[in-house]
PDB file of N, CA and C in Angstrom:
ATOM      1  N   UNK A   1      -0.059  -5.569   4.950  1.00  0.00           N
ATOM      2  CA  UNK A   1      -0.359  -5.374   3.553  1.00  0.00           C
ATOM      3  C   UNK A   1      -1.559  -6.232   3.189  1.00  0.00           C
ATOM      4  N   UNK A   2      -2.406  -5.674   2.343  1.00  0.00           N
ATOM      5  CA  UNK A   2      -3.752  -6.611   1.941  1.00  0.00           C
ATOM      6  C   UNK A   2      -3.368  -7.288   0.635  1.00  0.00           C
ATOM      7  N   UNK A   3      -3.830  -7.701   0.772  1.00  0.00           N
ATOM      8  CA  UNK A   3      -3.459  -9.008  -0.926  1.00  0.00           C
ATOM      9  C   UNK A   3      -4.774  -9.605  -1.578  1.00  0.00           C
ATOM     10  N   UNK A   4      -4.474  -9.239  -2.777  1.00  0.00           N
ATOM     11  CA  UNK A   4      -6.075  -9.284  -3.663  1.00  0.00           C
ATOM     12  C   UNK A   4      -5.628 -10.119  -4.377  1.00  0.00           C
ATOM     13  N   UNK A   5      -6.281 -11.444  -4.968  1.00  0.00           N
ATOM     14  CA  UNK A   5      -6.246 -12.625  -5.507  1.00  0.00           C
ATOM     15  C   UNK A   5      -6.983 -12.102  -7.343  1.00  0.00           C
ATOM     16  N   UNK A   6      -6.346 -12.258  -8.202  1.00  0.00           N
ATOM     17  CA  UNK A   6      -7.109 -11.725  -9.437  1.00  0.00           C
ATOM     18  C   UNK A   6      -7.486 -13.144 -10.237  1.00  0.00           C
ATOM     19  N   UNK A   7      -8.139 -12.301 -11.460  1.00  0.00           N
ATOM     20  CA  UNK A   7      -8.592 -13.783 -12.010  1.00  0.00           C
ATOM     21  C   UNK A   7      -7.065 -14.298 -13.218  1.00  0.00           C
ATOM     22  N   UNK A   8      -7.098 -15.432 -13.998  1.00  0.00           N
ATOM     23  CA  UNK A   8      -5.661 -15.653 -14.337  1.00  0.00           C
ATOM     24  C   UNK A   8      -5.442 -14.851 -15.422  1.00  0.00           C
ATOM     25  N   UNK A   9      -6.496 -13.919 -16.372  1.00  0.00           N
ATOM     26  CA  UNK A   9      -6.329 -13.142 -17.632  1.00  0.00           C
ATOM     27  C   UNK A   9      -5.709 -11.795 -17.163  1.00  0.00           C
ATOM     28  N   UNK A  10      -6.090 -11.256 -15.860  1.00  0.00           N
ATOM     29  CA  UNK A  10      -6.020  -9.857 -15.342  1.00  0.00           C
ATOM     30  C   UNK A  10      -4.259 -10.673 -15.215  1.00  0.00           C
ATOM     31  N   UNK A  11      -4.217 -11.204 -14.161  1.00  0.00           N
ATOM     32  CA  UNK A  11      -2.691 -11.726 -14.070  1.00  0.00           C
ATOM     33  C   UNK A  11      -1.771 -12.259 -15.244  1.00  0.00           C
ATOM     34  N   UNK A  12      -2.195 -12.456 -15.890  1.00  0.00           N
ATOM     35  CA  UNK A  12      -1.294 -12.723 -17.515  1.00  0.00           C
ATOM     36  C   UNK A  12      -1.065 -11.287 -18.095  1.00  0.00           C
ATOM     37  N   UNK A  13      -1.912 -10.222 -17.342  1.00  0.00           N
ATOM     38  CA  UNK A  13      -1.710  -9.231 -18.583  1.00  0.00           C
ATOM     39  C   UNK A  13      -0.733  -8.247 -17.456  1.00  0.00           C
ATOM     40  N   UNK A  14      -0.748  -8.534 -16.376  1.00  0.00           N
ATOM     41  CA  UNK A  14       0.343  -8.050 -15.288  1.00  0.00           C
ATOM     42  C   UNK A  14       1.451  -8.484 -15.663  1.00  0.00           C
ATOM     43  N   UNK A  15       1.678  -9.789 -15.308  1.00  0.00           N
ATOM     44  CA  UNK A  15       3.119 -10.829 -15.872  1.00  0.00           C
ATOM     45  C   UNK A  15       3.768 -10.121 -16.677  1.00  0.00           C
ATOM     46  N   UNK A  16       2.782  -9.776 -17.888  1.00  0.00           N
ATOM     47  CA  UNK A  16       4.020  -8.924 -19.157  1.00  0.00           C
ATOM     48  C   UNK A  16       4.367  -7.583 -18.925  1.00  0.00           C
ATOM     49  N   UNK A  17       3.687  -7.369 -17.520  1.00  0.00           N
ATOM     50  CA  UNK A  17       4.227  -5.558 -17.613  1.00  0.00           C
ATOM     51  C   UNK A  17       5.603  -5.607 -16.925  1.00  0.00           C
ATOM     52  N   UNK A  18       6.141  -4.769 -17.741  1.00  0.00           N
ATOM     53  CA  UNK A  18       7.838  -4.504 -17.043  1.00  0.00           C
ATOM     54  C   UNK A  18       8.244  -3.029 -16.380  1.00  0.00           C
ATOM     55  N   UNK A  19       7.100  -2.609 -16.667  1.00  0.00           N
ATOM     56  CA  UNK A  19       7.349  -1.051 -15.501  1.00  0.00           C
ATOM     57  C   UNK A  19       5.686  -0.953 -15.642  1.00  0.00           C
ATOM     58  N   UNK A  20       5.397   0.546 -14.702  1.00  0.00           N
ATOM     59  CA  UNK A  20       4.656   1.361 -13.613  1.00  0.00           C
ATOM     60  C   UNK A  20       3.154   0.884 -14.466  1.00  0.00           C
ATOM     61  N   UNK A  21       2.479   0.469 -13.629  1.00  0.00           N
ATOM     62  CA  UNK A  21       0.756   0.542 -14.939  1.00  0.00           C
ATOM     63  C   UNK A  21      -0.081   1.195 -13.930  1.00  0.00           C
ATOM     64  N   UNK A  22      -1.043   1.758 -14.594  1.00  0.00           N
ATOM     65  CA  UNK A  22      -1.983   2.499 -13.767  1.00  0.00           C
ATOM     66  C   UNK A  22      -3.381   1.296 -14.343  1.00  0.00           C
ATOM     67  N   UNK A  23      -3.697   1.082 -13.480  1.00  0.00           N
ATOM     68  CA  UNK A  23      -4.994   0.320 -13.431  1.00  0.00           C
ATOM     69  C   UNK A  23      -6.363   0.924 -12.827  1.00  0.00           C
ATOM     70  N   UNK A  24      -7.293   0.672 -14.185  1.00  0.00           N
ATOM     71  CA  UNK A  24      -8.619   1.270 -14.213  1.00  0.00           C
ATOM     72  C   UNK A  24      -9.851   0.393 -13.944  1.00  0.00           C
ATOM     73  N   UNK A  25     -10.700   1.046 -13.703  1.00  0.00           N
ATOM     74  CA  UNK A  25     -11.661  -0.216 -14.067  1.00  0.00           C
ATOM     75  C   UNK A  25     -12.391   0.337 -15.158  1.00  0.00           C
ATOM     76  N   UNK A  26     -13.454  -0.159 -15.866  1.00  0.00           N
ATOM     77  CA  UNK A  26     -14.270  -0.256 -17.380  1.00  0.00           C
ATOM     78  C   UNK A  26     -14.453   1.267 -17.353  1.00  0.00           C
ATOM     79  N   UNK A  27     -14.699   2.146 -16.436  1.00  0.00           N
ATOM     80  CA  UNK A  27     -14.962   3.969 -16.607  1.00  0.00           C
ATOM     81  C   UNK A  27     -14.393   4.643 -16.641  1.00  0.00           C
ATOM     82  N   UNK A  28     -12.824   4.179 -16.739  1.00  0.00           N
ATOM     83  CA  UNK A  28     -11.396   4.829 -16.821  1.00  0.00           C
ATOM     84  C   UNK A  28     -11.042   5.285 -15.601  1.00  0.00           C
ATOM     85  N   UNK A  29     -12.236   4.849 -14.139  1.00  0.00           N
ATOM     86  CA  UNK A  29     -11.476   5.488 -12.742  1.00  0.00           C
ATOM     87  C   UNK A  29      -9.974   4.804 -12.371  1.00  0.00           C
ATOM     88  N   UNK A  30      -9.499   5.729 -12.138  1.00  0.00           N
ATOM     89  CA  UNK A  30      -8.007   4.964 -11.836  1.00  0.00           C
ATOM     90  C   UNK A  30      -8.441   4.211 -10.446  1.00  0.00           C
ATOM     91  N   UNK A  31      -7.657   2.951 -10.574  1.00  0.00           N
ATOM     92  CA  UNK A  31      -8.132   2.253  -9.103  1.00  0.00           C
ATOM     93  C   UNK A  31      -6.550   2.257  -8.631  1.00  0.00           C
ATOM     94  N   UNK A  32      -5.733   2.225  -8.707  1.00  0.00           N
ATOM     95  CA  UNK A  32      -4.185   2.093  -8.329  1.00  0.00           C
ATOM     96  C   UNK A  32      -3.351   2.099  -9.090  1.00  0.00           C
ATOM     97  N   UNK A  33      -2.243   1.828  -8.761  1.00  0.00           N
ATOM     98  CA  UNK A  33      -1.034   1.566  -9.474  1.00  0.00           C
ATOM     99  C   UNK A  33      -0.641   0.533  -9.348  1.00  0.00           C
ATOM    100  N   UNK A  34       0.286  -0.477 -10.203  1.00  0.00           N
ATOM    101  CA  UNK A  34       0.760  -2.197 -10.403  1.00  0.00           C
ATOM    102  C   UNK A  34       2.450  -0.946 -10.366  1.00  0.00           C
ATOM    103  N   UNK A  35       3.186  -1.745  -9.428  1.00  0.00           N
ATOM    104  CA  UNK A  35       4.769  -1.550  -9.748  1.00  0.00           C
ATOM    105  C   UNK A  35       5.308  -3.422  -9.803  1.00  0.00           C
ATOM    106  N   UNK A  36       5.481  -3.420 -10.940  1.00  0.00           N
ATOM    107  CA  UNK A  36       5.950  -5.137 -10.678  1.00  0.00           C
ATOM    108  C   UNK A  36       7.768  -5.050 -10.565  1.00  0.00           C
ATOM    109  N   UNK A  37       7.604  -6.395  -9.681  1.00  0.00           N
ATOM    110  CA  UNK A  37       8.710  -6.977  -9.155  1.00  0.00           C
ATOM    111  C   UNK A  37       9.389  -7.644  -9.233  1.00  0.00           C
ATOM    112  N   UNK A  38      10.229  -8.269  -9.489  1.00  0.00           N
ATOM    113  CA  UNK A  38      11.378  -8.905  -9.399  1.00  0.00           C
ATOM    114  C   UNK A  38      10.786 -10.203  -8.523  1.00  0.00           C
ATOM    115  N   UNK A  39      11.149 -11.383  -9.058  1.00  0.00           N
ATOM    116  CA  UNK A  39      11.621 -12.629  -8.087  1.00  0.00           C
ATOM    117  C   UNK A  39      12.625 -12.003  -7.160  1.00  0.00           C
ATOM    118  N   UNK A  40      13.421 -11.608  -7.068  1.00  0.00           N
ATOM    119  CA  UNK A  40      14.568 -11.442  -6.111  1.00  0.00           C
ATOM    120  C   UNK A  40      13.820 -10.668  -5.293  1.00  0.00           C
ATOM    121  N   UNK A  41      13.533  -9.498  -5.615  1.00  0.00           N
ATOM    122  CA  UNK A  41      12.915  -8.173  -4.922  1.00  0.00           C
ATOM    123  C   UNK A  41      11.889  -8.615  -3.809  1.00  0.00           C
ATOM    124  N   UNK A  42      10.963  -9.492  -4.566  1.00  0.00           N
ATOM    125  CA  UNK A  42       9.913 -10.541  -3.888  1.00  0.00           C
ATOM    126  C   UNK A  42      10.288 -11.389  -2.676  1.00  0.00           C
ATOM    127  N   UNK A  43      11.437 -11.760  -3.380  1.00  0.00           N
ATOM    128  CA  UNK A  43      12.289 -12.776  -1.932  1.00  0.00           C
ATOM    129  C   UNK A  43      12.793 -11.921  -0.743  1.00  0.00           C
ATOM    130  N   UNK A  44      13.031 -10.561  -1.378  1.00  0.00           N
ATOM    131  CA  UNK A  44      13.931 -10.074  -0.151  1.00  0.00           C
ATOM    132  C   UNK A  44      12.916  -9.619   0.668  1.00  0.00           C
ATOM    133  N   UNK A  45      11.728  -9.142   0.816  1.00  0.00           N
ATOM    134  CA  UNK A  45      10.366  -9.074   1.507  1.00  0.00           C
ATOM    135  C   UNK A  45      10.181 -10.351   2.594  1.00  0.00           C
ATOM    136  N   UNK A  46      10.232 -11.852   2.399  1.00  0.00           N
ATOM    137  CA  UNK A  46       9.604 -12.923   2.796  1.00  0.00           C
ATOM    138  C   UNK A  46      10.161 -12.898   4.377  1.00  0.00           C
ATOM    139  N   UNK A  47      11.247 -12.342   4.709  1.00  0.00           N
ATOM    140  CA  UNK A  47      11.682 -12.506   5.999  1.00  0.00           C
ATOM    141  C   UNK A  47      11.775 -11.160   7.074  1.00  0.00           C
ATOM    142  N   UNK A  48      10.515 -10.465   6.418  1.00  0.00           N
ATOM    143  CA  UNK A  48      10.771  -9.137   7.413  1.00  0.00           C
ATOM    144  C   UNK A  48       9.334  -9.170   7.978  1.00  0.00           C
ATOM    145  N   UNK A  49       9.698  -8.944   9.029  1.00  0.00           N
ATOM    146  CA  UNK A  49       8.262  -8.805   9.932  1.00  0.00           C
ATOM    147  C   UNK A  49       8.591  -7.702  11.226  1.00  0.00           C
ATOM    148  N   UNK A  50       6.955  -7.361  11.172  1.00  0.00           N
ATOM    149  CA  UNK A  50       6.927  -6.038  11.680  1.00  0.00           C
ATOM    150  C   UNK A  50       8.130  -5.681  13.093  1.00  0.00           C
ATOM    151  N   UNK A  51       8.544  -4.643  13.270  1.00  0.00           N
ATOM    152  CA  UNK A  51       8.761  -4.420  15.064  1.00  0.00           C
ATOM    153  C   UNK A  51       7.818  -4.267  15.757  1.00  0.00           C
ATOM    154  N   UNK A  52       6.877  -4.508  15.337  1.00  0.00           N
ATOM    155  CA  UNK A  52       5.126  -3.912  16.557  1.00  0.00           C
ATOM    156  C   UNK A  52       4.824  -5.242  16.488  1.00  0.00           C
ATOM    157  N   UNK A  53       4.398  -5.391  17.650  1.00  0.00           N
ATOM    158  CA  UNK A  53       2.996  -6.861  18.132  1.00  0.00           C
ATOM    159  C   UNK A  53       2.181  -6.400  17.799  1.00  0.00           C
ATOM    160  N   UNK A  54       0.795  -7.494  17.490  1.00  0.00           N
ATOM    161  CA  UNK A  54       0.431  -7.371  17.345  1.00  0.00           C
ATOM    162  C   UNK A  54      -0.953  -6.597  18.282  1.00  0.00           C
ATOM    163  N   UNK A  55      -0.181  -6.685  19.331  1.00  0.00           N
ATOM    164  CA  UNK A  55      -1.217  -5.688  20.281  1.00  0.00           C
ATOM    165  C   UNK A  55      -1.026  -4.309  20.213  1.00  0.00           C
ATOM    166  N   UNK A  56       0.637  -4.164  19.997  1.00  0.00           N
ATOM    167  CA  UNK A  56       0.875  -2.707  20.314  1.00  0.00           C
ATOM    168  C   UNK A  56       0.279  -2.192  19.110  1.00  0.00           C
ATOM    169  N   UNK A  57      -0.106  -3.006  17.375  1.00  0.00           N
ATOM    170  CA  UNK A  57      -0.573  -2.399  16.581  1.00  0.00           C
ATOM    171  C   UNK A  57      -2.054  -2.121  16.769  1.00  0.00           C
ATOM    172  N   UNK A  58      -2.880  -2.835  17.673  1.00  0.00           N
ATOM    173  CA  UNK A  58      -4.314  -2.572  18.241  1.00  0.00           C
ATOM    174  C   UNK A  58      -4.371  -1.733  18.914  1.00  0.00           C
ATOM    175  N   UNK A  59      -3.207  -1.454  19.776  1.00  0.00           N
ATOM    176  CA  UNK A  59      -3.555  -0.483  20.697  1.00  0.00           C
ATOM    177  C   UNK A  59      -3.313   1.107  20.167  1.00  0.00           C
ATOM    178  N   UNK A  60      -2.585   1.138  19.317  1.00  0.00           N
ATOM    179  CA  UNK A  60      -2.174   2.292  18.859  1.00  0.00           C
ATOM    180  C   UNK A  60      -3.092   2.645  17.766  1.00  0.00           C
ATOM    181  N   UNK A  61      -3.919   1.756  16.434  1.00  0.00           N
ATOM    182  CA  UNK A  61      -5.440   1.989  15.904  1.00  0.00           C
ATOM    183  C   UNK A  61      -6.082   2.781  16.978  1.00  0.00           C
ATOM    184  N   UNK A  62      -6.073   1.802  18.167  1.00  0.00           N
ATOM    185  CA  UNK A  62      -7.737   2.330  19.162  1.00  0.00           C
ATOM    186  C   UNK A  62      -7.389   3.203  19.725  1.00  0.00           C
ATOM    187  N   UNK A  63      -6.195   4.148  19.743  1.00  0.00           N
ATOM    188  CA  UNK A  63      -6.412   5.119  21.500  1.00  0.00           C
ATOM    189  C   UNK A  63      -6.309   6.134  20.720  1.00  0.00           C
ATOM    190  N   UNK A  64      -7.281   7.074  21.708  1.00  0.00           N
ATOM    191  CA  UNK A  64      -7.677   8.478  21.047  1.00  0.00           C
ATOM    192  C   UNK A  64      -6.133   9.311  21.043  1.00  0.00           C
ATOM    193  N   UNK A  65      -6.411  10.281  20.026  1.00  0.00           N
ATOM    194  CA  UNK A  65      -5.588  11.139  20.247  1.00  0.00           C
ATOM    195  C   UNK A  65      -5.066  11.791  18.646  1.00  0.00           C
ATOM    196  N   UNK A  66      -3.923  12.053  18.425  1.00  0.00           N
ATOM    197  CA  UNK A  66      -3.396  12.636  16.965  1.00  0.00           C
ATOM    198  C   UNK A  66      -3.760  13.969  17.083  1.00  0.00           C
ATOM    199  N   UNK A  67      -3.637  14.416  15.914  1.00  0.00           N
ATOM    200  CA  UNK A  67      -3.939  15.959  15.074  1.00  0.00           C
ATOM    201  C   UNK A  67      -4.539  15.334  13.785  1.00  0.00           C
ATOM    202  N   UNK A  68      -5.724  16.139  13.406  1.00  0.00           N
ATOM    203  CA  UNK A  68      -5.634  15.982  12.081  1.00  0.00           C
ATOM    204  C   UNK A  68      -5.118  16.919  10.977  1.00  0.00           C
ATOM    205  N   UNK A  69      -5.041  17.405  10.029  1.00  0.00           N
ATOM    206  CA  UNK A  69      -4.605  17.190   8.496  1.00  0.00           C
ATOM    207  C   UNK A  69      -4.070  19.241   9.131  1.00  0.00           C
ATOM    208  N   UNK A  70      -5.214  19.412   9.035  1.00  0.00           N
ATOM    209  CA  UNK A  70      -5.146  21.270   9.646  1.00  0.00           C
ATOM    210  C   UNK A  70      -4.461  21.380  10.680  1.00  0.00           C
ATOM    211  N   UNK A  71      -4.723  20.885  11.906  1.00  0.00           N
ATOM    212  CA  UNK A  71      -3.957  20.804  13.043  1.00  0.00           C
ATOM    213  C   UNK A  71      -2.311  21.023  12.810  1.00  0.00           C
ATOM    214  N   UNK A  72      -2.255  19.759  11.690  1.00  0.00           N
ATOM    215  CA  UNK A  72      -0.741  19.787  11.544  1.00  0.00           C
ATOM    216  C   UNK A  72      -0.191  20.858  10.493  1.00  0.00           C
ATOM    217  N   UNK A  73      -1.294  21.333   9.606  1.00  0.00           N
ATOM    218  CA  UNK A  73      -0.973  22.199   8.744  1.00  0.00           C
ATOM    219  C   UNK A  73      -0.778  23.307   9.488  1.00  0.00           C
ATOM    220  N   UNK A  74      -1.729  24.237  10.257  1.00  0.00           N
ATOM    221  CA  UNK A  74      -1.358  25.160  11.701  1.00  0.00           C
ATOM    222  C   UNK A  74       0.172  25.092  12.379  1.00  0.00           C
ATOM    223  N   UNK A  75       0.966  24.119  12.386  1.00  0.00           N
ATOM    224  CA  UNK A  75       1.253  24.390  13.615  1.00  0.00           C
ATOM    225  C   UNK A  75       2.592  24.528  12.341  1.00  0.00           C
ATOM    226  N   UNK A  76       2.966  23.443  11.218  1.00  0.00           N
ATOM    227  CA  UNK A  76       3.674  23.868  10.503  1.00  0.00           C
ATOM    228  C   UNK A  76       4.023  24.829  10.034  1.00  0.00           C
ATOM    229  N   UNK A  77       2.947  25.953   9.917  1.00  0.00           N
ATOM    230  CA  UNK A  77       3.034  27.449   9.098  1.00  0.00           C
ATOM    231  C   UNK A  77       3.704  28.535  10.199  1.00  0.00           C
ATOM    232  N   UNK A  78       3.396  27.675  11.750  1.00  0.00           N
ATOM    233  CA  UNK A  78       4.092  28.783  12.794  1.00  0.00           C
ATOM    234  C   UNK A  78       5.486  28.741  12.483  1.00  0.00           C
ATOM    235  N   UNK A  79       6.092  27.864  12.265  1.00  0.00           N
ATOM    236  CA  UNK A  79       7.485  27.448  12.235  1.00  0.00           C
ATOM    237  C   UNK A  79       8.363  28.432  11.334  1.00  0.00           C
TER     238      UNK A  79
END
């Protein structure tokens, strides 16, 4: 997961949200969604770590192969 550090006004105005916000920047592009969390919810996260090493997650980025988007759309429609 990536983790973006904000400044403390953007984060004060998070703090008070209690459900789903869609966050824009100044041109109204939506940049994401904020789902806020729970202290508890937060805690129950702190002790899970991946089943992949961190190699098997390099190795599986780098090696050729997959279907893309059509490929899989094709083979679904045979079915």
């Amino acid at each position: 997961m990536t983790r973006v550090i904000v400044e403390d006004a953007f984060a004060s105005q998070l703090d008070s949200c209690t459900s789903t916000v869609e966050v824009c920047d100044v041109s109204g592009k939506v940049l994401g969604m904020y789902f806020p969390a729970s202290e508890a919810e937060v805690a129950g996260y702190a002790d899970i770590e991946s089943p992949f090493s961190e190699d098997e997650i390099r190795r599986r980025v780098t090696s050729p192969g997959g279907s893309t988007l059509a490929e899989i759309w094709k083979r679904l429609e045979q079915r």
